[in-house]
Protein backbone atom coordinates (compact mmCIF):
# COMPACT_ATOMS: atom_id res chain seq x y z
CA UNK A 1 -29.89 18.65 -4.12
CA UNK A 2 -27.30 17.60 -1.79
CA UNK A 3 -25.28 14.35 -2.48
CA UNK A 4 -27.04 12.69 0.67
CA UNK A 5 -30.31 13.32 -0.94
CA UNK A 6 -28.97 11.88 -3.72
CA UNK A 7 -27.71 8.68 -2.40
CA UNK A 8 -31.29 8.75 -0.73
CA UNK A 9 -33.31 8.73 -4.01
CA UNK A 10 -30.80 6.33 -5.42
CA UNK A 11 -31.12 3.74 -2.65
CA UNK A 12 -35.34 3.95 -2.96
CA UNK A 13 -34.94 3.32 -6.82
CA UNK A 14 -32.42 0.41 -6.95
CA UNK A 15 -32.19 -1.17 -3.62
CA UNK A 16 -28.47 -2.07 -1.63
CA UNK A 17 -25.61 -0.66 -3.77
CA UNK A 18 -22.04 0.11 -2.90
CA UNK A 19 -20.12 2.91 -2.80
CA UNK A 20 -18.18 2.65 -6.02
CA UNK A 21 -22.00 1.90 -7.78
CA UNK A 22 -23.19 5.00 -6.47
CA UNK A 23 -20.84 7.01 -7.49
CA UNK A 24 -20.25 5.46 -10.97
CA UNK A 25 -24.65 6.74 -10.97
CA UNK A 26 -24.25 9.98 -9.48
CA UNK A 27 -21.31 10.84 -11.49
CA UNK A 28 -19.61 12.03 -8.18
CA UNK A 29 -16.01 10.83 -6.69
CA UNK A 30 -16.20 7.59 -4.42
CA UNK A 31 -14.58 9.06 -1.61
CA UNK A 32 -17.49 11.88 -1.94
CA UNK A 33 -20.08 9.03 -1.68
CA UNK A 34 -18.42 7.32 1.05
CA UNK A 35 -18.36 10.59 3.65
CA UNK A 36 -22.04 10.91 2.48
CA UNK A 37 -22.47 7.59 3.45
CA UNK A 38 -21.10 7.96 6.55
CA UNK A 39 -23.06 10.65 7.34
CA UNK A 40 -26.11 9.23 6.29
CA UNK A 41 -25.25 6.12 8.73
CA UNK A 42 -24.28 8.17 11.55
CA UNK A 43 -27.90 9.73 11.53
CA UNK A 44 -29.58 6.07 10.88
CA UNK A 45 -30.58 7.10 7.82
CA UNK A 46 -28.61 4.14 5.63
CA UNK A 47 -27.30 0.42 7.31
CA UNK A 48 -24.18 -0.81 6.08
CA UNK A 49 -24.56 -4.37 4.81
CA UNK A 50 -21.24 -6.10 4.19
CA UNK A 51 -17.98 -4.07 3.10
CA UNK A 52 -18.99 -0.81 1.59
CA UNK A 53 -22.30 -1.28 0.69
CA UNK A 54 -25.61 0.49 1.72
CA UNK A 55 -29.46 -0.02 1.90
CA UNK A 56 -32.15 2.58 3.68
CA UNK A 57 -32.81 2.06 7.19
CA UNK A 58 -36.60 0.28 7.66
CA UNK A 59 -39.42 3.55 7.04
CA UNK A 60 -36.80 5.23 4.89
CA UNK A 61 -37.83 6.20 1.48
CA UNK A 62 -37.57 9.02 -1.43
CA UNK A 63 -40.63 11.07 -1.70
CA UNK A 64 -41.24 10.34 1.85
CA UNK A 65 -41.02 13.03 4.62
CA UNK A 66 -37.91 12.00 6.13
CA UNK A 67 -35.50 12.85 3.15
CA UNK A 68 -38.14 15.73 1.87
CA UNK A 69 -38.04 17.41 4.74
CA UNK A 70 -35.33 19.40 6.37
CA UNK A 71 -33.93 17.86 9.57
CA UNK A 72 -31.96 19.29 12.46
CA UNK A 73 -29.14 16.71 12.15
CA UNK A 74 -26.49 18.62 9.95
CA UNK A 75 -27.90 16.55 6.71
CA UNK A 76 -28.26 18.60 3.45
CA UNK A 77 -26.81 21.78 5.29
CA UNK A 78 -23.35 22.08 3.51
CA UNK A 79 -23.36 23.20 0.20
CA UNK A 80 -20.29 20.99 -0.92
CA UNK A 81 -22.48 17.73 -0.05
């Protein structure tokens, strides 16, 4: 599972969380969660609320089609995500 799945799932379960709270979760680097991040914003996938942290955009969820199925936006394509 890619890392911006990941965050996805993560986000659905425990609501806003910041970068550094991710990756303490995930058990990845922060600067690894903060690129993800960044892609997942530049796709409108997450909103960044305040400095660093991160909530699903409105119809976003885990389980749901959006992060279940695979997009043509460059999401989940690299294998180092």
């Amino acid at each position: 599972m890619t890392t911006e799945r990941r965050i996805l799932r993560h986000l659905t379960e425990r609501g806003p969380l910041d970068v550094v709270e991710l990756a303490t979760a995930l058990e990845t680097h922060p600067m690894t969660v903060e690129l993800a991040c960044e892609r997942l914003h530049e796709n409108e996938r997450v909103r960044l609320v305040g400095s660093s942290r991160y909530r699903l955009v409105d119809g976003e969820r885990a389980g749901g089609a959006r992060i279940d199925s695979e997009r043509d936006d460059g999401i989940g394509t690299d294998s180092e995500r």
